[in-house]
C-alpha atoms as a PDB file:
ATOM      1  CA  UNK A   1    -147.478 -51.846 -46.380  1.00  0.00           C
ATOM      2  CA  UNK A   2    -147.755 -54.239 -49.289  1.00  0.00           C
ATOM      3  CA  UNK A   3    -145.512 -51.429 -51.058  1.00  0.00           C
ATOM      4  CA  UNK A   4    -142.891 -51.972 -48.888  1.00  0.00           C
ATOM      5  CA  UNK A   5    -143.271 -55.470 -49.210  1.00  0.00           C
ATOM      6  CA  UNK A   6    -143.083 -55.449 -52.701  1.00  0.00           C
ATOM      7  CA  UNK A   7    -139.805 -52.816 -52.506  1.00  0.00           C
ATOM      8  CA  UNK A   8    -137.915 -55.298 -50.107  1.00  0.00           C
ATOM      9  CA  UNK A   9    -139.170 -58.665 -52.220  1.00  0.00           C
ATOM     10  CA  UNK A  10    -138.023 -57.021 -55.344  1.00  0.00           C
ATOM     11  CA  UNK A  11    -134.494 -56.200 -54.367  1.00  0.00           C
ATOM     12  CA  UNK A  12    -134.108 -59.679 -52.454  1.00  0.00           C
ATOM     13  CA  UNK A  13    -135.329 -60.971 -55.728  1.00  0.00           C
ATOM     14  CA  UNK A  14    -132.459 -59.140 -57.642  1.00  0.00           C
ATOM     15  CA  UNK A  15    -129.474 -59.409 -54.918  1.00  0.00           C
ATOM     16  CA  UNK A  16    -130.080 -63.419 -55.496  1.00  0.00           C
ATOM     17  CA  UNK A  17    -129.775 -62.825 -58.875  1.00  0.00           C
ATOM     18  CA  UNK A  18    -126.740 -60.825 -58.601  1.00  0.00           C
ATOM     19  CA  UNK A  19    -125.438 -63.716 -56.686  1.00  0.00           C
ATOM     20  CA  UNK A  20    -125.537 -65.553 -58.867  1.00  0.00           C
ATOM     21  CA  UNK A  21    -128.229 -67.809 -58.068  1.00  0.00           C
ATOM     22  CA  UNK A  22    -130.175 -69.198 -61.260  1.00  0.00           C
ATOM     23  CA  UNK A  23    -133.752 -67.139 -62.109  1.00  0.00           C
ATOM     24  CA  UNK A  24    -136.390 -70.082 -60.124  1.00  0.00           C
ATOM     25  CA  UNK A  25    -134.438 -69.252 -57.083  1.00  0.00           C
ATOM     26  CA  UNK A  26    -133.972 -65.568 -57.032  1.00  0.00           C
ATOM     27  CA  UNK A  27    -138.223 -66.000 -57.546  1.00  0.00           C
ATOM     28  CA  UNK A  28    -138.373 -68.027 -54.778  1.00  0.00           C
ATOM     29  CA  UNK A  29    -136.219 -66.294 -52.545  1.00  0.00           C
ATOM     30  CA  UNK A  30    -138.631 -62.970 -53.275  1.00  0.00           C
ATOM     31  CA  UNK A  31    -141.752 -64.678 -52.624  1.00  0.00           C
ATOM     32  CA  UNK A  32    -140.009 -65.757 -49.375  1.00  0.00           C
ATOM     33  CA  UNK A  33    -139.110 -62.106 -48.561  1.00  0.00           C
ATOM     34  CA  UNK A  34    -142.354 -60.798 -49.513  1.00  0.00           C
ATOM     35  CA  UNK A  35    -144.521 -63.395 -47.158  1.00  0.00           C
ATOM     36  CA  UNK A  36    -141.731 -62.502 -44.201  1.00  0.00           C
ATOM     37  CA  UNK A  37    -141.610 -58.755 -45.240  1.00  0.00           C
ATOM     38  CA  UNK A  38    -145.520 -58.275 -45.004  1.00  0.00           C
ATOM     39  CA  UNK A  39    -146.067 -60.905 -42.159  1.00  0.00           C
ATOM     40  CA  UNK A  40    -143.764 -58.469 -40.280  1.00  0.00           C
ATOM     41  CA  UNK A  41    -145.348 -54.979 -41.426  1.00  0.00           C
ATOM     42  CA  UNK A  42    -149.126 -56.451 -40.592  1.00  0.00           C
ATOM     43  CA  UNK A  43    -147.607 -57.517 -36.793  1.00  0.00           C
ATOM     44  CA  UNK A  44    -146.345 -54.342 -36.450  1.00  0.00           C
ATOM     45  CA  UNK A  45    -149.298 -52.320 -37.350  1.00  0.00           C
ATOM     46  CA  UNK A  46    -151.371 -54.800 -35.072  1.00  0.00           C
ATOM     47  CA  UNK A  47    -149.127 -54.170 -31.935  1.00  0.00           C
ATOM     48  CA  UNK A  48    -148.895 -50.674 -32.780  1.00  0.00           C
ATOM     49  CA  UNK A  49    -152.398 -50.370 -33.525  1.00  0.00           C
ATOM     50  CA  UNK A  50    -151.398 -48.386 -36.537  1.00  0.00           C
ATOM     51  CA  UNK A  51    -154.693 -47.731 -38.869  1.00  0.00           C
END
């Protein structure tokens, strides 16, 4: 799970860039994605009672 969290919070991380937004940002916006990306995989595995 925190993988995948990493994966998705690393390309967020890199599309903001690409957007142009400046580097604090893009850092921001992964932390943001990571939180949100492993929130969701750890409320998945709870509700599908995934071990």
């Amino acid at each position: 799970m925190v993988i995948a969290a990493l994966v998705v919070s690393g390309l967020a991380g890199l599309l903001s860039d690409a957007a142009g937004n400046n580097v604090p940002t893009s850092v921001l916006t992964a932390g943001g994605a990571f939180g949100a990306a492993l929130g969701l995989f750890v409320a998945m595995a709870h509700y599908a009672d995934i071990e």
